[in-house]
Protein backbone atom coordinates (compact mmCIF):
# COMPACT_ATOMS: atom_id res chain seq x y z
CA UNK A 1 94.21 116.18 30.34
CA UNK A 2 95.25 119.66 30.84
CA UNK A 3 95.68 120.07 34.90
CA UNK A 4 99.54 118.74 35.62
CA UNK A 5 98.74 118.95 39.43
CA UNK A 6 95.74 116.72 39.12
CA UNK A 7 98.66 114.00 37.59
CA UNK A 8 100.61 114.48 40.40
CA UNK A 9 98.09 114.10 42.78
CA UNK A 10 96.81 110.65 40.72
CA UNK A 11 100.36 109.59 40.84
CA UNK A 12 100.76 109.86 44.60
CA UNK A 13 96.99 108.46 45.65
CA UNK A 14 98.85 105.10 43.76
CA UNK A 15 102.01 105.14 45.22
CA UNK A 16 100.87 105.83 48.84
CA UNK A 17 97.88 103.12 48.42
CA UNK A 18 100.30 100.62 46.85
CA UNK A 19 102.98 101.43 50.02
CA UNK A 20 100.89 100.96 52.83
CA UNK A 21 99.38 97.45 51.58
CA UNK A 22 103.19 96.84 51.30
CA UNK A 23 103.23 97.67 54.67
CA UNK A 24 100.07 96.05 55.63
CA UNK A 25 101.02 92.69 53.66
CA UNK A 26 104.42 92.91 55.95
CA UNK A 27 102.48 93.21 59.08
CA UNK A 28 100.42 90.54 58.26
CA UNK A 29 102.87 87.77 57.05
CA UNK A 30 106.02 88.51 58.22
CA UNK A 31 105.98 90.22 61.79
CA UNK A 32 102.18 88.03 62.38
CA UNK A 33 100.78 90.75 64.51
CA UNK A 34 96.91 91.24 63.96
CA UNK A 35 97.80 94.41 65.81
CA UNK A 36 100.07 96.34 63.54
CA UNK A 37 98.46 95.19 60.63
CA UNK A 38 95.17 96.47 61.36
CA UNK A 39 96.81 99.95 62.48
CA UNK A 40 98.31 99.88 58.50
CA UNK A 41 95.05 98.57 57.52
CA UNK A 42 92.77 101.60 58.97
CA UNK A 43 95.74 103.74 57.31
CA UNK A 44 94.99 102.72 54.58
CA UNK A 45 91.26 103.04 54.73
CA UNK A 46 91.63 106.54 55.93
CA UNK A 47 93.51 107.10 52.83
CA UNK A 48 90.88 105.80 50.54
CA UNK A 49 88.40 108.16 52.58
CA UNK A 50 90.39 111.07 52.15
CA UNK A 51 90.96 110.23 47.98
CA UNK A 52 87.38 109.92 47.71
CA UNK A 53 86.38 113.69 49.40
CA UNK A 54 89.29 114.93 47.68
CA UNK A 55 88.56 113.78 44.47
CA UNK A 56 84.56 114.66 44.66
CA UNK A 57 85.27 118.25 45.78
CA UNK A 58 87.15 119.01 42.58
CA UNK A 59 85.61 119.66 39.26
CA UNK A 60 85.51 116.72 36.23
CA UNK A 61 88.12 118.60 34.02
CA UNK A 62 90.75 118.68 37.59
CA UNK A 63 89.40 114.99 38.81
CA UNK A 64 92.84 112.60 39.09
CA UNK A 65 91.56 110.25 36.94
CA UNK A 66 90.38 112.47 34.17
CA UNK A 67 93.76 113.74 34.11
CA UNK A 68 95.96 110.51 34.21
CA UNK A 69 98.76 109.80 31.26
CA UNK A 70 100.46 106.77 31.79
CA UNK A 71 101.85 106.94 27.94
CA UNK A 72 102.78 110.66 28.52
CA UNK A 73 104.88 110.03 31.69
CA UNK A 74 108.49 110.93 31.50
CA UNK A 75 108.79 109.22 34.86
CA UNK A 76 107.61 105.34 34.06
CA UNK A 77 110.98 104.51 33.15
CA UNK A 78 113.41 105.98 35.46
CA UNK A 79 114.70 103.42 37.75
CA UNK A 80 117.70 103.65 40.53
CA UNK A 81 119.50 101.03 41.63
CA UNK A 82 118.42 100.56 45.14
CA UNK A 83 115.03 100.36 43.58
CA UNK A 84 116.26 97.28 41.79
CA UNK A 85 117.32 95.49 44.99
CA UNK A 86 116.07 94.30 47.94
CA UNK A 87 118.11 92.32 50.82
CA UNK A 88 115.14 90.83 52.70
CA UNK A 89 111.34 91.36 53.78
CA UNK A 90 112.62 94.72 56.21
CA UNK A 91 114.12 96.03 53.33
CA UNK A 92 110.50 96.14 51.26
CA UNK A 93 108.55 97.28 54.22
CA UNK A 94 111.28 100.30 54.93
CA UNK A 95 111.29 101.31 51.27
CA UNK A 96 107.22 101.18 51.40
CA UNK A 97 107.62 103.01 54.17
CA UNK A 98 109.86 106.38 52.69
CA UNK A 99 107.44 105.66 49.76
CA UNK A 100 104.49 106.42 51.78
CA UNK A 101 105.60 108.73 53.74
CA UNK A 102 106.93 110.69 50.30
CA UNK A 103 103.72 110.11 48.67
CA UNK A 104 101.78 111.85 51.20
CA UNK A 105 103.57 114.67 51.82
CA UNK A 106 103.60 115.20 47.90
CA UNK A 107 99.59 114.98 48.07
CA UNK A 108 99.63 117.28 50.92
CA UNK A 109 101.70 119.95 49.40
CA UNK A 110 100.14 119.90 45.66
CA UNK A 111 97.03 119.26 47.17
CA UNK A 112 96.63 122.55 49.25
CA UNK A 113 96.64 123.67 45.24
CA UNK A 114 93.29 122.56 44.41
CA UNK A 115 91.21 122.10 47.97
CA UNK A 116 93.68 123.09 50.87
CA UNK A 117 90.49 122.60 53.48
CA UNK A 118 91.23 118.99 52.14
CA UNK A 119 94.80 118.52 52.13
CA UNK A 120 95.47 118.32 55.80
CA UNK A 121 93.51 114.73 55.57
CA UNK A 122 97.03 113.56 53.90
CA UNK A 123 99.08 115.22 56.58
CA UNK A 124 97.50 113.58 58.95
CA UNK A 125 97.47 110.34 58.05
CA UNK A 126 101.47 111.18 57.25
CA UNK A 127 101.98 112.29 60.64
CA UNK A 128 100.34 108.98 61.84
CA UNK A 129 102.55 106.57 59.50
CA UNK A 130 105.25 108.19 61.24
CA UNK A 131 104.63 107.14 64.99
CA UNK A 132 103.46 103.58 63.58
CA UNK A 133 107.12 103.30 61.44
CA UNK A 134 109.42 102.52 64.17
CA UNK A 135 107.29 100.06 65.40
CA UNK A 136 106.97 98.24 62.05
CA UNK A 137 110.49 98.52 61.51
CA UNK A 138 111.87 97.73 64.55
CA UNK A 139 111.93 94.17 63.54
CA UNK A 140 113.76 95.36 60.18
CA UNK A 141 116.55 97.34 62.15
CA UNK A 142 117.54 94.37 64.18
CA UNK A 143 117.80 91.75 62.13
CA UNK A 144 119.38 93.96 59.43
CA UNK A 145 122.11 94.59 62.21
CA UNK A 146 122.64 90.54 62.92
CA UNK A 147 123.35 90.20 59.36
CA UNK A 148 125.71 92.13 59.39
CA UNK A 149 127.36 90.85 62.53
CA UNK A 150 130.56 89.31 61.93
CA UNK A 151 132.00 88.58 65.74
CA UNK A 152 129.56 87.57 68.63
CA UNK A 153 130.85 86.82 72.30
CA UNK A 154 129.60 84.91 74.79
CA UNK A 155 130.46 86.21 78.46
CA UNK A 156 130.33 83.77 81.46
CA UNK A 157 131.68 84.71 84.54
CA UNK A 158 133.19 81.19 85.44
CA UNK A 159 135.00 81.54 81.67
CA UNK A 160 136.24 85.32 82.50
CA UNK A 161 139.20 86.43 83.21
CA UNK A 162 137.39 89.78 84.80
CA UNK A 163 133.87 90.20 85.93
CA UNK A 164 131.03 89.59 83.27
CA UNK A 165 130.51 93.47 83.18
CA UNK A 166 133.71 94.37 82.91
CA UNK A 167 134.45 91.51 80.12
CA UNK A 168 131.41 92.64 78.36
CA UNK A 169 132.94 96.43 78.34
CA UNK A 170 135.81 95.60 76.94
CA UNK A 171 134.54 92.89 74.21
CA UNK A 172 132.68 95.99 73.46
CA UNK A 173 135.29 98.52 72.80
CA UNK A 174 137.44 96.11 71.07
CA UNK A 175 134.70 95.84 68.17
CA UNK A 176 132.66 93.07 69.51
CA UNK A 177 128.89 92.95 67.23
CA UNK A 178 127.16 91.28 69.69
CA UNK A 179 127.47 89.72 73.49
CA UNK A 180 125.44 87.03 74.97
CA UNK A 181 124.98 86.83 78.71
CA UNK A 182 125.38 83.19 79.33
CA UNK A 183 125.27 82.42 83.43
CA UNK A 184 124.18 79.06 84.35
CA UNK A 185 124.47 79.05 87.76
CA UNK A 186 122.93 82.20 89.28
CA UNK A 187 119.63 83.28 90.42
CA UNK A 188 117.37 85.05 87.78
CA UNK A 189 117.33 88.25 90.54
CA UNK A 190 120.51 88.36 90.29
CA UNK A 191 120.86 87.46 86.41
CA UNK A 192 117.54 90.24 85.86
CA UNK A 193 120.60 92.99 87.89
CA UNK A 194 123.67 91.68 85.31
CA UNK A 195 121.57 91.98 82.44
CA UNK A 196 120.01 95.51 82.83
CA UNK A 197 123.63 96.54 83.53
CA UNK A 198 125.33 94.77 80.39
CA UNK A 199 122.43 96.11 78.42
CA UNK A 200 123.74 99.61 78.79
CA UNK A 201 127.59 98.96 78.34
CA UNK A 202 126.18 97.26 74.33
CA UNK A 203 123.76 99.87 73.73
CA UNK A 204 126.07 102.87 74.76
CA UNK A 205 128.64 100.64 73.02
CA UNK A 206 126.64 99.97 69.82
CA UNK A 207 126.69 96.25 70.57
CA UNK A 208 123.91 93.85 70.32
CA UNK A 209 122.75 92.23 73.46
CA UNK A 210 121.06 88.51 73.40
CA UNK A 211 120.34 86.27 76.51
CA UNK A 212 121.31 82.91 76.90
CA UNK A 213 118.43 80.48 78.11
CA UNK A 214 116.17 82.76 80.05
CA UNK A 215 113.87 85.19 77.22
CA UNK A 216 111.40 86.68 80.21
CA UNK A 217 114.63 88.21 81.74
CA UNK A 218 115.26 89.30 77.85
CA UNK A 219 111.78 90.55 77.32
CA UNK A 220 112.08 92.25 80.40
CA UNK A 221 115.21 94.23 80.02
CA UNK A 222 114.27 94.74 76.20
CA UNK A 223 117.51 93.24 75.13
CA UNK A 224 117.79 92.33 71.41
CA UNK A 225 116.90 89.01 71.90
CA UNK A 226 117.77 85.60 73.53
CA UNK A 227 119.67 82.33 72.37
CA UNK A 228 118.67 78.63 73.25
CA UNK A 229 119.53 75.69 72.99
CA UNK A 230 117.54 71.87 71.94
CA UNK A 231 116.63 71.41 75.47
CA UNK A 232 114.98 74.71 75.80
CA UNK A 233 111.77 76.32 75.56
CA UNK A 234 110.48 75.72 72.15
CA UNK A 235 110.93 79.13 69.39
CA UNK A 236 107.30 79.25 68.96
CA UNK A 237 106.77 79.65 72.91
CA UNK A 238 110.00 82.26 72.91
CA UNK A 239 108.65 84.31 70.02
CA UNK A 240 105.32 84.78 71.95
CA UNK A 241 107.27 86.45 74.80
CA UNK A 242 109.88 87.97 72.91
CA UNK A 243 107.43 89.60 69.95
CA UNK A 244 107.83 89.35 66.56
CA UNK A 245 111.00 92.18 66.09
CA UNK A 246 112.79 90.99 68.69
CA UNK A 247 116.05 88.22 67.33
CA UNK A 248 115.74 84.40 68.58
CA UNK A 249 118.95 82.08 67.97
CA UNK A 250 118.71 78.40 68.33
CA UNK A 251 122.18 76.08 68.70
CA UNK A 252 122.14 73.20 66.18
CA UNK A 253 124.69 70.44 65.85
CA UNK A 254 123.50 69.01 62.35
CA UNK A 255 121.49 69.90 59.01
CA UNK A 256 118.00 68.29 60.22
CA UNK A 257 118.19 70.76 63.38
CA UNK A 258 119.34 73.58 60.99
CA UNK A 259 116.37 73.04 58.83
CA UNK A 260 113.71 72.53 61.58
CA UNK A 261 114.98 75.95 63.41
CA UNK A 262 114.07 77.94 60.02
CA UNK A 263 111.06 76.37 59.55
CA UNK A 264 110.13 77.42 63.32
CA UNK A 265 111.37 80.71 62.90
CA UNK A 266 114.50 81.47 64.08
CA UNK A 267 116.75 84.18 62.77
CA UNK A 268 120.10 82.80 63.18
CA UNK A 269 121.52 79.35 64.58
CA UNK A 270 124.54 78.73 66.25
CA UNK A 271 127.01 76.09 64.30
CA UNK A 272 128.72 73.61 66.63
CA UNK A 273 130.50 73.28 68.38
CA UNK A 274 132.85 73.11 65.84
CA UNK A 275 135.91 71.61 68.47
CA UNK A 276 135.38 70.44 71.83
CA UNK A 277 134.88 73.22 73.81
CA UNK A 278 134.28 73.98 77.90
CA UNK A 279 131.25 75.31 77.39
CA UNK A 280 129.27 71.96 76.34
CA UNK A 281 131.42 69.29 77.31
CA UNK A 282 128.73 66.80 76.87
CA UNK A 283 128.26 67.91 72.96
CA UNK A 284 130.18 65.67 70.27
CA UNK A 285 132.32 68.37 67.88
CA UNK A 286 130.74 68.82 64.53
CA UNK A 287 133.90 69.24 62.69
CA UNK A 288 133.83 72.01 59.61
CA UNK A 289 131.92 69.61 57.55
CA UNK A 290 128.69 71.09 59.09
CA UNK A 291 130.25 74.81 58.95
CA UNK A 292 130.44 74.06 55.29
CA UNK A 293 126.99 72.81 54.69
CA UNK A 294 125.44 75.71 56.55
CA UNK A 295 127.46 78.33 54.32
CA UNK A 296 126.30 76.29 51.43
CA UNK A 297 122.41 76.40 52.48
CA UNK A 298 122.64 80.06 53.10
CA UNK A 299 118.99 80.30 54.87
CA UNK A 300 120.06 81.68 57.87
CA UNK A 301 123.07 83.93 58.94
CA UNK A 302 125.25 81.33 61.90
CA UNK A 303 127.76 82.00 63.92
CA UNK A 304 130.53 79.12 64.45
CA UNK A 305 131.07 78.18 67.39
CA UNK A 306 133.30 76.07 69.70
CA UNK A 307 137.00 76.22 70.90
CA UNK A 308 137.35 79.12 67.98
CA UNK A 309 140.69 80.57 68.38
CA UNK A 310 143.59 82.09 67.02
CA UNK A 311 144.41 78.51 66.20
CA UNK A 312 141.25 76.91 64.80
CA UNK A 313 139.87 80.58 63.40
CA UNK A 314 141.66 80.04 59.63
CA UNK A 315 139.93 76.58 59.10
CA UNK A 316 136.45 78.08 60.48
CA UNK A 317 137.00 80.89 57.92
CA UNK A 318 138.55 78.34 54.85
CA UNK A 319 135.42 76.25 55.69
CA UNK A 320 132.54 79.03 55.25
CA UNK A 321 131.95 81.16 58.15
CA UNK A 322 131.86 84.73 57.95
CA UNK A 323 130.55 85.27 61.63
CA UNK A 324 131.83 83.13 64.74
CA UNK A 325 131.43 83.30 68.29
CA UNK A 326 134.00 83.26 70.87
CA UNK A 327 134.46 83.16 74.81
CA UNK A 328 137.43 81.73 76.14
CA UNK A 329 139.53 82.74 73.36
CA UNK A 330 138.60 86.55 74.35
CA UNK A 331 137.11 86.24 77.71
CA UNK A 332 140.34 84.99 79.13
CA UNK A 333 143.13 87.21 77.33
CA UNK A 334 144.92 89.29 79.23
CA UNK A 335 143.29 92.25 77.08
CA UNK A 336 140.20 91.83 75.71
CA UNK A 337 139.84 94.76 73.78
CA UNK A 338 142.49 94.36 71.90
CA UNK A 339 141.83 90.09 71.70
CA UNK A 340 138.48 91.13 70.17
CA UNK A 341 140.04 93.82 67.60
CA UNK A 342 142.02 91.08 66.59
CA UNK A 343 139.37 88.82 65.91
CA UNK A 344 137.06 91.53 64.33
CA UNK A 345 139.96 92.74 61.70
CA UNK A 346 140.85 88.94 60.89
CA UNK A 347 137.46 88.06 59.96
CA UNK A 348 136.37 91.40 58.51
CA UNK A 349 139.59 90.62 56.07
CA UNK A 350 138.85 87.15 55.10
């Protein structure tokens, strides 16, 4: 054991192998897409390739192995503290992912010490974890985002005091995490035209965009997702057109329709409504007994919803929520920027 660079180079074959079946595993189970998984997959092979030719082009006294020192590493023990945590599945697969990428620029670097005719193998594969990221992560990035939504808007032009782009605008300056496009009534030509166009007001804005009832007009303005309700098409069926990184919210009015959305895979659910409200007059008010038991269960992030207002916010709050959604209450005020700021501070204090 006399070649430090032969350690490092053992070290880093391990921690790149170990990332990218991380990443693999993530692929597999969590996003369900035979496609990405297989792209991790043949990085991963490609890295075993490249170990193998690396290692067999050096002599026995320089070979990784020969040269490992698990006892003799200063490093075993060091530890920081976002190592210790992780918030969710994303979280693992982005920390694999820095770790590979690390790792293999660490094996390309040292390794242009001992073969540099080999070395580029591990730059390359580098290079290609890097155009395969984003799309692994995507999923990661958005729901990381939801969770930390705290206000969500719903924008109807029937409920609007201005026009549904306009409303949507100004929801958006005022602080407004995410805005639903919830229109009934018109035409999906029409609602394909409104949706494109609110897409760009949230993403210049930094907003979230989800579609009420219709996901092919979500898929095909690539907005962040859609929301539906009990009557509509199933989350399985949603999730096959929306992909696996894209968000799907479901509205539930009780714990068995809570527990069956999680089970099908939905990322968030929408808790109500809460007070009779004039966007589902024919739904019976949950009360904040329900807002209480879905704080409790914690599964999923939920928004409350129904008639929440600067009257009925404080109980919403006392009962649980940390997220609600709103329309009337800011859809209608005479200015909805600042309506929305007022919301967004209140529950950001609570």
């Amino acid at each position: 054991m006399n070649n430090p660079v032969s350690r490092i180079i053992d070290v880093n074959l391990n921690r790149a192998g170990e990332a990218l079946r991380t990443l693999e595993e993530y692929a597999r189970f969590i996003m369900n897409s035979p496609g990405l998984s297989g792209r991790v997959k043949k990085l991963r092979h490609l890295l075993a390739e490249a170990s193998k030719a690396f290692a067999a082009a050096l002599p026995s006294a320089d070979h990784p192995l020969a040269n490992r020192d698990i006892t003799g590493d200063v490093g075993t023990d060091l530890k920081t503290e976002t190592e210790k945590n992780r918030t969710g599945a994303g979280a693992v697969a982005a920390a694999a992912a820095r770790r590979a990428a690390e790792a293999l620029r660490v094996l390309s670097e040292y390794g242009k010490i001992l073969r540099p005719e080999l070395a580029a193998d591990f730059e390359k594969i580098r290079y290609d974890l890097y155009a395969l990221e984003p799309l692994l992560l995507a999923e990661g990035v958005l729901k990381r985002r939801l969770a930390e939504a705290r206000l969500y808007v719903l924008v109807t032009a029937s409920l609007s005091r201005a026009d549904p782009l306009t409303t949507a605008r100004e929801a958006v300056l005022g602080g407004a995490d995410i805005i639903q496009m919830r229109e009934k009534e018109i035409e999906d030509r029409e609602f394909h035209r409104l949706a494109a166009a609110m897409l760009e007001i949230c993403r210049e804005g930094g907003a979230l965009l989800l579609i009420n009832d219709r996901p092919h007009i979500a898929s095909l303005v690539d907005a962040a997702g859609s929301h539906g309700g009990q009557g509509d098409l199933p989350i399985h069926l949603t999730r096959r057109l929306l992909g696996p990184e894209k968000i799907i919210g479901i509205s539930t009015s009780e714990p068995d329709l809570a527990e069956k959305a999680w089970a099908d895979g939905a990322d968030y659910l929408g808790v109500g409504p809460v007070y009779e409200t004039n966007t589902k007059k024919h739904r019976r008010p949950v009360g904040l007994e329900y807002v209480s038991w879905a704080a409790n269960w914690g599964q999923l992030p939920f928004f409350a919803i129904g008639s929440v207002n600067r009257d009925t916010i404080g109980g919403v709050l006392d009962a649980g929520a940390r997220a609600v959604a709103i329309c009337t209450a800011i859809t209608k005020a005479a200015d909805i920027a600042a309506e929305t700021a007022f919301f967004k501070q209140l529950i950001r204090a609570f």
